[in-house]
Protein backbone atom coordinates (compact mmCIF):
# COMPACT_ATOMS: atom_id res chain seq x y z
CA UNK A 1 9.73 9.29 11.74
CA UNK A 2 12.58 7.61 10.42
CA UNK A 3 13.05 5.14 7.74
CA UNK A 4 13.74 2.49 9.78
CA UNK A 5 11.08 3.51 12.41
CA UNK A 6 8.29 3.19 9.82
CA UNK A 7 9.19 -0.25 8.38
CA UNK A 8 8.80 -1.32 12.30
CA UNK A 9 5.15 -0.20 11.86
CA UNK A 10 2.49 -3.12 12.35
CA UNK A 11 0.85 -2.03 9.27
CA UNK A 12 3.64 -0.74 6.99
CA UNK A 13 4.72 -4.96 7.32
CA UNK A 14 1.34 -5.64 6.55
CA UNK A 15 1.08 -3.72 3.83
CA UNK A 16 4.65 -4.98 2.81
CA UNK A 17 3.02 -8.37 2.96
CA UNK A 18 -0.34 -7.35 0.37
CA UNK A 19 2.26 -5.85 -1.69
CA UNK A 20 4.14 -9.31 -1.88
CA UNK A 21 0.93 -11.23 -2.07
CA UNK A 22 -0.29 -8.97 -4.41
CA UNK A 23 2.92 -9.26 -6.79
CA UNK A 24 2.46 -13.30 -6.85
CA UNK A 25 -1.39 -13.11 -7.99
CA UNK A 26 -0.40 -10.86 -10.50
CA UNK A 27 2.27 -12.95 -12.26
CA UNK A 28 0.08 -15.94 -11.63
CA UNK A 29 -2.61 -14.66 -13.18
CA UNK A 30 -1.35 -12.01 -15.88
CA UNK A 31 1.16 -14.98 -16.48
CA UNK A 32 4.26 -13.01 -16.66
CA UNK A 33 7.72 -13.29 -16.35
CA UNK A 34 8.04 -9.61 -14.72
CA UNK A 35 4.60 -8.26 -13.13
CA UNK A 36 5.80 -4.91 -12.12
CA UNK A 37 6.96 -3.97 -15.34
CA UNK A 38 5.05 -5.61 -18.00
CA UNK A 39 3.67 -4.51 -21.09
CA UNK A 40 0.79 -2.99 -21.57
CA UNK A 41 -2.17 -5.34 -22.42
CA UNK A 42 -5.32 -5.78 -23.88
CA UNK A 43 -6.68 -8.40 -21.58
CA UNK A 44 -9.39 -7.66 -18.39
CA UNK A 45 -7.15 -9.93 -16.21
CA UNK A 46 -3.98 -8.21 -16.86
CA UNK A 47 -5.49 -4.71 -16.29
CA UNK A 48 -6.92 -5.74 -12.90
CA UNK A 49 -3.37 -7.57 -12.14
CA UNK A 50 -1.39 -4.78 -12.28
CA UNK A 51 -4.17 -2.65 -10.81
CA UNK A 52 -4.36 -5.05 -7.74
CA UNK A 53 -0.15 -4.61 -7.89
CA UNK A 54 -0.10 -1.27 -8.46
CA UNK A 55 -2.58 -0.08 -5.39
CA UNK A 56 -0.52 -2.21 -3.16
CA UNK A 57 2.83 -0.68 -3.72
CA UNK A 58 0.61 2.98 -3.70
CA UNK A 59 -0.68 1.84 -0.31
CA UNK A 60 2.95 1.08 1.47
CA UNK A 61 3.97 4.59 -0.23
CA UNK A 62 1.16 6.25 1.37
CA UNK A 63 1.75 4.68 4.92
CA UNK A 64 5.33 6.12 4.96
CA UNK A 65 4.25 9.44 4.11
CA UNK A 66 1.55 9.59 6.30
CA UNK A 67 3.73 8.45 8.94
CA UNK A 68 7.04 10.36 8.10
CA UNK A 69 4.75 14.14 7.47
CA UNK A 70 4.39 16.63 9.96
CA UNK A 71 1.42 18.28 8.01
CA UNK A 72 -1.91 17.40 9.42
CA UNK A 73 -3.61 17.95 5.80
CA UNK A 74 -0.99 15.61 3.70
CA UNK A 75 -1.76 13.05 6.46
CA UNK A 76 -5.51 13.16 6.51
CA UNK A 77 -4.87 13.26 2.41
CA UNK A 78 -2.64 9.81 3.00
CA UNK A 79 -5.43 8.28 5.20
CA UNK A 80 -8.17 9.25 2.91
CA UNK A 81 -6.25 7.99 -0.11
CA UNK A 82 -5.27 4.55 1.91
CA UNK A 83 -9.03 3.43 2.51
CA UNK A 84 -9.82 4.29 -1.10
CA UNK A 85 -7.16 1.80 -2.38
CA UNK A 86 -8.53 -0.90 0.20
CA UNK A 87 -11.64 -0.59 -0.86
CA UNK A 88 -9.99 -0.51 -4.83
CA UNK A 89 -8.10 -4.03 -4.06
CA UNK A 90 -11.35 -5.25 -2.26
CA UNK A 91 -13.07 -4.75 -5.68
CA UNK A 92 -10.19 -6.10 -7.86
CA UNK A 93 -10.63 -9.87 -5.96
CA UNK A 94 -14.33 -9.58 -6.45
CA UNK A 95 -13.99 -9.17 -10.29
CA UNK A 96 -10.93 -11.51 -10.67
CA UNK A 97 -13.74 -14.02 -8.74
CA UNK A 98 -16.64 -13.02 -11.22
CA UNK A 99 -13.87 -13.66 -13.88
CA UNK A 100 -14.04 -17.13 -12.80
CA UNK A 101 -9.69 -16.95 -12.43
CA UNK A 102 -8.37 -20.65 -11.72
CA UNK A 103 -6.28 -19.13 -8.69
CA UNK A 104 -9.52 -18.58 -6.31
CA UNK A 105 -7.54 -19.93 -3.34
CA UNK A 106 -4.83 -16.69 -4.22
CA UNK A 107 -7.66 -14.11 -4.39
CA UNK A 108 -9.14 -15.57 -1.35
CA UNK A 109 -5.96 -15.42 0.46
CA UNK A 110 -5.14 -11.68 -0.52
CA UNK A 111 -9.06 -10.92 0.73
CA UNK A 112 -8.14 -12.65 3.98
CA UNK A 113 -4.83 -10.58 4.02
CA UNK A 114 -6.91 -6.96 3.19
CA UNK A 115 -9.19 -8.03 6.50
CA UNK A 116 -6.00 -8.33 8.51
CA UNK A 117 -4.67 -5.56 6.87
CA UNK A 118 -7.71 -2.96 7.22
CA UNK A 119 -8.15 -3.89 10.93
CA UNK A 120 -4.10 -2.97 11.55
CA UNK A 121 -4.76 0.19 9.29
CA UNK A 122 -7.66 1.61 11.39
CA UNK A 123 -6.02 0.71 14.69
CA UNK A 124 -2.76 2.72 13.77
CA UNK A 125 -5.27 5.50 11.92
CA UNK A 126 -6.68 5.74 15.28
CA UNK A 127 -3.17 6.18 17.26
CA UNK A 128 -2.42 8.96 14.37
CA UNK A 129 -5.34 10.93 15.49
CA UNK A 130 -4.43 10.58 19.63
């Protein structure tokens, strides 16, 4: 698949979209002027910013190569690797809640935005597998 066929996926946009969502949590809460390149800190927030940014951009990579690969293995591998960053930004908005982060309504939007986006994910898993 081409380039430009896979950004006309349903869920490459939607992943697309948790990467942008999850880019604007993280400079809200890590409080930076550049989220995807910051420094390296000491603080629990900032870690589970740029985790919550970093699985998102991982996520979009992995759609593309699942989509674009004609190997059945590198594509399960994508899949596989896919629900295991779901379920790592999943746990990233629980403990930014248990951290008590002023920006609730942000972490409760991105949570809404993973639902949308797991449900387009196993539909288009399912179409990969047909």
């Amino acid at each position: 698949m081409s380039a430009k066929g896979i950004r006309d996926l349903h869920v490459y946009r939607k992943a697309m979209e948790l990467q942008t969502m999850s880019r604007a949590i993280s400079f809200c809460i890590g409080n930076r002027q550049d989220a995807l390149h910051s420094s390296s800190s000491d603080s629990l927030r900032d870690q589970i910013a740029d985790a919550l940014l970093t699985d998102a951009v991982l996520i979009r990579k992995q759609i593309a190569l699942a989509a674009s690969t004609p190997s059945l293995n590198i594509r399960r591998q994508s899949l596989q690797f896919i629900s295991i960053m779901i379920r790592n930004l999943n746990s990233y908005c629980k403990g930014l809640e248990m951290d008590n982060v002023r920006e609730r309504e942000y972490v409760h939007l991105m949570q809404k935005e993973l639902r949308h986006f797991r449900k387009s994910f196993k539909t288009w898993r399912k179409s990969l597998s047909s």
